[in-house]
Protein backbone atom coordinates (compact mmCIF):
# COMPACT_ATOMS: atom_id res chain seq x y z
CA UNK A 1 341.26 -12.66 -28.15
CA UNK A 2 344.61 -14.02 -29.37
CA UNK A 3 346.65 -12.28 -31.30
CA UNK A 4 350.29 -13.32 -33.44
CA UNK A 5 353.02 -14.70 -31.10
CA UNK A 6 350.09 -15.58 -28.32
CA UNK A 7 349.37 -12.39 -27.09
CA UNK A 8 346.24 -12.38 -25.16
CA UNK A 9 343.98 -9.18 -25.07
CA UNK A 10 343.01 -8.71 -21.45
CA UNK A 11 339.73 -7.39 -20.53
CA UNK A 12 341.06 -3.76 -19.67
CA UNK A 13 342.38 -3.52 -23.54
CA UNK A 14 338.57 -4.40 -24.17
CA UNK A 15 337.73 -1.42 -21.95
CA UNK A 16 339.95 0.89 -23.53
CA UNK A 17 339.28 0.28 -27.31
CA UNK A 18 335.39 -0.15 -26.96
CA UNK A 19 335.02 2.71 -24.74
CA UNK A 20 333.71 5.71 -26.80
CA UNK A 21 331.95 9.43 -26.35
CA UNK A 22 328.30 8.55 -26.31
CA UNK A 23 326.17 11.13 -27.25
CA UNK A 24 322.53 9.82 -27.09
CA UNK A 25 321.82 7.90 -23.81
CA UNK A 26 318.95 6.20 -22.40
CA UNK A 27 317.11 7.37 -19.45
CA UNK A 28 317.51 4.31 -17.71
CA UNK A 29 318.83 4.89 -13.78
CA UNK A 30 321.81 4.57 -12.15
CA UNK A 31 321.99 4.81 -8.87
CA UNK A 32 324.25 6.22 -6.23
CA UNK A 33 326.31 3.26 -5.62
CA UNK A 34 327.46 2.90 -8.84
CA UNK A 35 328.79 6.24 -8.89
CA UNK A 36 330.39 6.00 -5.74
CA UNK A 37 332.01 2.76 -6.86
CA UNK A 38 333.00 4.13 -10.21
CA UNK A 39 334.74 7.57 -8.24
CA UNK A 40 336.34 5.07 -5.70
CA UNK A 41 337.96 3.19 -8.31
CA UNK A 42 338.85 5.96 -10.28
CA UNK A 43 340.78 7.92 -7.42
CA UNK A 44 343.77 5.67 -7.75
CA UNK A 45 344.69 7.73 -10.54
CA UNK A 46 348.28 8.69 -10.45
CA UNK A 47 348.99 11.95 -9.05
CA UNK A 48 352.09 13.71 -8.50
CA UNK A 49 352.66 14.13 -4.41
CA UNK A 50 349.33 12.50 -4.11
CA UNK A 51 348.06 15.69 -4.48
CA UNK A 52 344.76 14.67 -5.88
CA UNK A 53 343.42 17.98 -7.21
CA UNK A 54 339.97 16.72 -8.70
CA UNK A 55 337.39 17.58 -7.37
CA UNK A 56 333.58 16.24 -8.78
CA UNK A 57 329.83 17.18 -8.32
CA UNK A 58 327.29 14.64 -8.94
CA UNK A 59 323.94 15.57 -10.38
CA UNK A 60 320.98 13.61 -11.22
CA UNK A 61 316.88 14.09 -11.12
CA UNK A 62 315.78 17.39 -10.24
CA UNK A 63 319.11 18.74 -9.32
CA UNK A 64 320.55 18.14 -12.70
CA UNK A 65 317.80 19.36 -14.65
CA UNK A 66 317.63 22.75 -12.65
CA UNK A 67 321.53 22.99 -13.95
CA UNK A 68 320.52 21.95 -17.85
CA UNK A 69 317.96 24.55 -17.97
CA UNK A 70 320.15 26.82 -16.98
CA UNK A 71 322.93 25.67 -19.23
CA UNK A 72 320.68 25.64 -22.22
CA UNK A 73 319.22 28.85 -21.79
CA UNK A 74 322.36 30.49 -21.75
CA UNK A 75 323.57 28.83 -24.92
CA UNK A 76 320.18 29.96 -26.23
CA UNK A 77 320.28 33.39 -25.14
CA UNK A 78 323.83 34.48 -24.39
CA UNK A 79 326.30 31.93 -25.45
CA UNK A 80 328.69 34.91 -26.64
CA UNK A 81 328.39 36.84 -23.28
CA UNK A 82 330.48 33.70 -21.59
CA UNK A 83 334.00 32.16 -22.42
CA UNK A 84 335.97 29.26 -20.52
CA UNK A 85 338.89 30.32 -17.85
CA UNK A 86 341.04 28.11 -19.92
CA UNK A 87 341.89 27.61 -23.38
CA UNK A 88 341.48 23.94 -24.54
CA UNK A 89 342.55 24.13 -28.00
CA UNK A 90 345.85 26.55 -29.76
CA UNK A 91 344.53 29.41 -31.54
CA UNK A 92 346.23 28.27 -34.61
CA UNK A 93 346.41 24.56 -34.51
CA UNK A 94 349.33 23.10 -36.82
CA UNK A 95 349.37 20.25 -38.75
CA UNK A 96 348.72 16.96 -38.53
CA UNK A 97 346.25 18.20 -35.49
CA UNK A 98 344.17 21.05 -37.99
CA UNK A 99 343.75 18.05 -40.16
CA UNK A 100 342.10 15.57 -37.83
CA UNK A 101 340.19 18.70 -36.21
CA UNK A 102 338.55 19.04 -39.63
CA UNK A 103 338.18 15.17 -39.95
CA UNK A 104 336.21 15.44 -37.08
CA UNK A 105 333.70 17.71 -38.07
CA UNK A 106 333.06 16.06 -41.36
CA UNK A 107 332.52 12.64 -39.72
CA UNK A 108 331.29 13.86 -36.75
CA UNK A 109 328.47 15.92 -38.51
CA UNK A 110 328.19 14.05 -41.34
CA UNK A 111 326.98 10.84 -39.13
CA UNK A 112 324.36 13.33 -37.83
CA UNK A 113 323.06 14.72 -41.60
CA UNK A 114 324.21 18.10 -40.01
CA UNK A 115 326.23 20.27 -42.93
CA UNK A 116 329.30 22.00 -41.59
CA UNK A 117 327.96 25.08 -42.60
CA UNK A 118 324.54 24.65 -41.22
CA UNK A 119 325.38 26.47 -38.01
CA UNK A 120 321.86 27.04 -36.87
CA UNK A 121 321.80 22.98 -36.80
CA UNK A 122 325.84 22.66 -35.21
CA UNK A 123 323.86 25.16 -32.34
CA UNK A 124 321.61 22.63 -31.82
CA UNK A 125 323.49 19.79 -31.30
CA UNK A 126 326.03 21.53 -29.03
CA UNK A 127 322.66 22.29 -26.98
CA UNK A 128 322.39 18.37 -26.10
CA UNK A 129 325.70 18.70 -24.43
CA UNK A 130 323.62 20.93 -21.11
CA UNK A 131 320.71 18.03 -21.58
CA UNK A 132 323.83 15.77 -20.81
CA UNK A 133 322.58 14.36 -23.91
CA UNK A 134 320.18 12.52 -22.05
CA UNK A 135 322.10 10.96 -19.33
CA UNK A 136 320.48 10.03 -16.28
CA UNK A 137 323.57 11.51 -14.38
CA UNK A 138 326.25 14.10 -14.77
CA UNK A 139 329.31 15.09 -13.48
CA UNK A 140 331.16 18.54 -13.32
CA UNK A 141 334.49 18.68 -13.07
CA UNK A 142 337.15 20.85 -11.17
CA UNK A 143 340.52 21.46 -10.43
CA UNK A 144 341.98 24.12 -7.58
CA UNK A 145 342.80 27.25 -10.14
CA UNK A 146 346.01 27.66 -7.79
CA UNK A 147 347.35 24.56 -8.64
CA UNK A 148 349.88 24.38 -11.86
CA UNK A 149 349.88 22.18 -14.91
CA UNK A 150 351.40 19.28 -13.55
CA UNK A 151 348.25 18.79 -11.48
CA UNK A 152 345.97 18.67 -15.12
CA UNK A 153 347.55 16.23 -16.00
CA UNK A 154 346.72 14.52 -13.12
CA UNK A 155 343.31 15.28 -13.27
CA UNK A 156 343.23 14.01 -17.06
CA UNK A 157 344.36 10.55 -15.44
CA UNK A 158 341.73 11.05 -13.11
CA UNK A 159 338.85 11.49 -15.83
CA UNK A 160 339.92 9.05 -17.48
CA UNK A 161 339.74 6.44 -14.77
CA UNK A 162 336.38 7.39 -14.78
CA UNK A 163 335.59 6.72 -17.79
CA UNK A 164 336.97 3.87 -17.61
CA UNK A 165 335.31 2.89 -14.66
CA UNK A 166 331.72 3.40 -15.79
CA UNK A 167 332.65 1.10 -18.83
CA UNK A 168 333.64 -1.77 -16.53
CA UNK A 169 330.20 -0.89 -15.33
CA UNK A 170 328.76 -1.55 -18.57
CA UNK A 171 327.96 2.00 -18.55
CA UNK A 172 328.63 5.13 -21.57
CA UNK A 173 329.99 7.82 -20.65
CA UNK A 174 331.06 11.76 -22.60
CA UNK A 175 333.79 13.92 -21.31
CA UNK A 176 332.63 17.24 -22.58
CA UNK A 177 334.91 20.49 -21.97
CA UNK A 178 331.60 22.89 -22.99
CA UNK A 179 330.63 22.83 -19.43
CA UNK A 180 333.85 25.56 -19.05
CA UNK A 181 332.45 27.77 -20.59
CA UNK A 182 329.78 28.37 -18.55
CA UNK A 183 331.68 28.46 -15.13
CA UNK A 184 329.41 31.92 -14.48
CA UNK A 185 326.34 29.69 -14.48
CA UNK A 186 327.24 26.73 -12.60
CA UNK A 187 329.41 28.34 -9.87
CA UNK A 188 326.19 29.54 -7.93
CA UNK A 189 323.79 26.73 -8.66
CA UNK A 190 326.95 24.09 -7.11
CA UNK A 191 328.53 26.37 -4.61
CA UNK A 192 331.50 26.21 -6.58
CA UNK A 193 334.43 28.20 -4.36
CA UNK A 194 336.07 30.71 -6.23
CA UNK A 195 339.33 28.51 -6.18
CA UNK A 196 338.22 25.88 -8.02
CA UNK A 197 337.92 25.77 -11.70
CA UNK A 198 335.30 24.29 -14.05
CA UNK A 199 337.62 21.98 -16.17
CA UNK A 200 334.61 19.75 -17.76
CA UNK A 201 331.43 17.53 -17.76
CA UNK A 202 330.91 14.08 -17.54
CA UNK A 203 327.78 12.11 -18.74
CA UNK A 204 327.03 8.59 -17.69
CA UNK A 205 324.45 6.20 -18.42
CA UNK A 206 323.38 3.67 -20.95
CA UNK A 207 323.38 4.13 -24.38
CA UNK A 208 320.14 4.58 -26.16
CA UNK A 209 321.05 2.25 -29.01
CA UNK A 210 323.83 -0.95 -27.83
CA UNK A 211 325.15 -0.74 -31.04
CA UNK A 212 327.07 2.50 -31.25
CA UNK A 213 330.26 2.01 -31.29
CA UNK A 214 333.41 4.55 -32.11
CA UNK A 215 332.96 6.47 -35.03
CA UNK A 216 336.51 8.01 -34.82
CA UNK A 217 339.69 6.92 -35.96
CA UNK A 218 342.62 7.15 -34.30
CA UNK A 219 346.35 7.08 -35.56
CA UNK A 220 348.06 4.27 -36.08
CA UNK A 221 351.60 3.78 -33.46
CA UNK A 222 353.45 3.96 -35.97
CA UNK A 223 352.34 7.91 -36.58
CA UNK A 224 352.71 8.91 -32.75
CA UNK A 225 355.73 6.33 -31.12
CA UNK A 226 359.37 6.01 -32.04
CA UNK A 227 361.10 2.26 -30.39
CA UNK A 228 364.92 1.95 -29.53
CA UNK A 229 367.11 -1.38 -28.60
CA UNK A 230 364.41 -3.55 -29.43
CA UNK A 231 366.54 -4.85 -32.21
CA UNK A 232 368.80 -6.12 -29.59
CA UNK A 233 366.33 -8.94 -28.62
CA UNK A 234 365.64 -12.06 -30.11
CA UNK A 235 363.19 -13.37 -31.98
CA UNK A 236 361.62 -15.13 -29.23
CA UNK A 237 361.34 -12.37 -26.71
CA UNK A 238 359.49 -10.18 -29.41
CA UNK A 239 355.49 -9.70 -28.66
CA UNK A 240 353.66 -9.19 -31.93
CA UNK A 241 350.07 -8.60 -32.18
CA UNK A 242 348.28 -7.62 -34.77
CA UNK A 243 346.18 -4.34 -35.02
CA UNK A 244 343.43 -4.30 -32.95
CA UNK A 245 341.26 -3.95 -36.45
CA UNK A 246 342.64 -7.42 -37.71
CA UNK A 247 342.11 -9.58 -34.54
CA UNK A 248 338.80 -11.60 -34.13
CA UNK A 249 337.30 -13.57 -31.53
């Protein structure tokens, strides 16, 4: 794709703006050396002092769905008795991020017919997250609890190389931080060591329908960068392009 002043759009941009949380996946296989390609790609990640504090267990078959039953009866039967070791979102989230939490749900359940209110129907759905909504594998995700929060971000670099990864794959993927909260569950079934952490999930696979595509928006950089001494170069060494949602093929 070419875009004003020349600007090509390179296959990772591709990558980046197609890739999107899947949430209905086909059972289709993939196998182990896709995997261990996609994790041997994606632990180039930056990390500060190469300390690499990830740390990822690979389910699939009968292994994974020993840890969804598990996982769903929990959420079935005792979803209030457990609570993540971390705390992903503020407890009062100010604006503009309240605002696009709400957008969420409306678009998010909306696309599903699920009211907001309906919160027999929101349990539901937050049920296919331990099915790995279908995935044929899943990850869990940890980081050493001793470690501080330089080394999240890190890991967030990490998972996203992953994601990224599986999508050069031609694979879907959803990072899903539910899997936290049931760290009492999974630590025995994964021989988890008490130092580590349970940070998140990862599904992988295909998606059930090729035409999903990302359902939500995302600010525009205008909203989220500010640019100095850019006026002081000319014309010519200015890059435009336009938005990604003008360009065509």
């Amino acid at each position: 794709m070419i875009g004003e002043g020349g600007a090509a759009r390179s296959r990772i941009d591709e990558i980046i703006a197609g890739r999107f949380a899947c949430r209905d996946f086909s059972s289709a296989p993939v196998g182990r050396g896709t995997i261990e390609q996609i994790l041997r790609v994606a632990r180039f990640a930056p990390s500060g002092a190469n300390i690499q504090p990830w740390h990822v267990y690979v389910l699939t078959g009968a292994a994974k769905d020993r840890v969804s039953a598990a996982l769903r009866e929990a959420h079935e039967t005792a979803r209030d008795e457990h609570v993540s070791e971390y705390s992903y979102y503020a407890t009062d989230l100010p604006e503009p991020y309240l605002q696009r939490r709400q957008e969420f749900g409306r678009l998010f359940y909306g696309s599903l017919g699920i009211a907001q209110s309906d919160l027999t129907a929101r349990a539901g759905q937050t049920a296919k997250n331990y099915a790995f909504f279908g995935a044929p594998v899943g990850l869990i995700v940890t980081i050493d609890r001793r470690l501080q929060v330089g080394s999240w971000l890190d890991l967030g670099m990490f998972v996203q190389n992953v994601l990224l990864a599986a999508a050069g794959h031609g694979l879907q993927s959803c990072p899903q931080e539910t899997f936290s909260k049931y760290h009492r569950i999974l630590r025995p079934l994964l021989s988890v060591p008490e130092e580590q952490m349970v940070v998140c999930g990862i599904s992988i696979g295909r998606a059930r329908n090729a035409a999903q595509s990302r359902l939500m928006p995302r600010a525009d950089v205008a909203e989220f960068a500010s640019f100095a001494g850019f006026e002081e170069q000319s014309a010519t060494q200015m890059e435009r392009t336009r938005p990604w949602e003008a360009e065509t093929s």
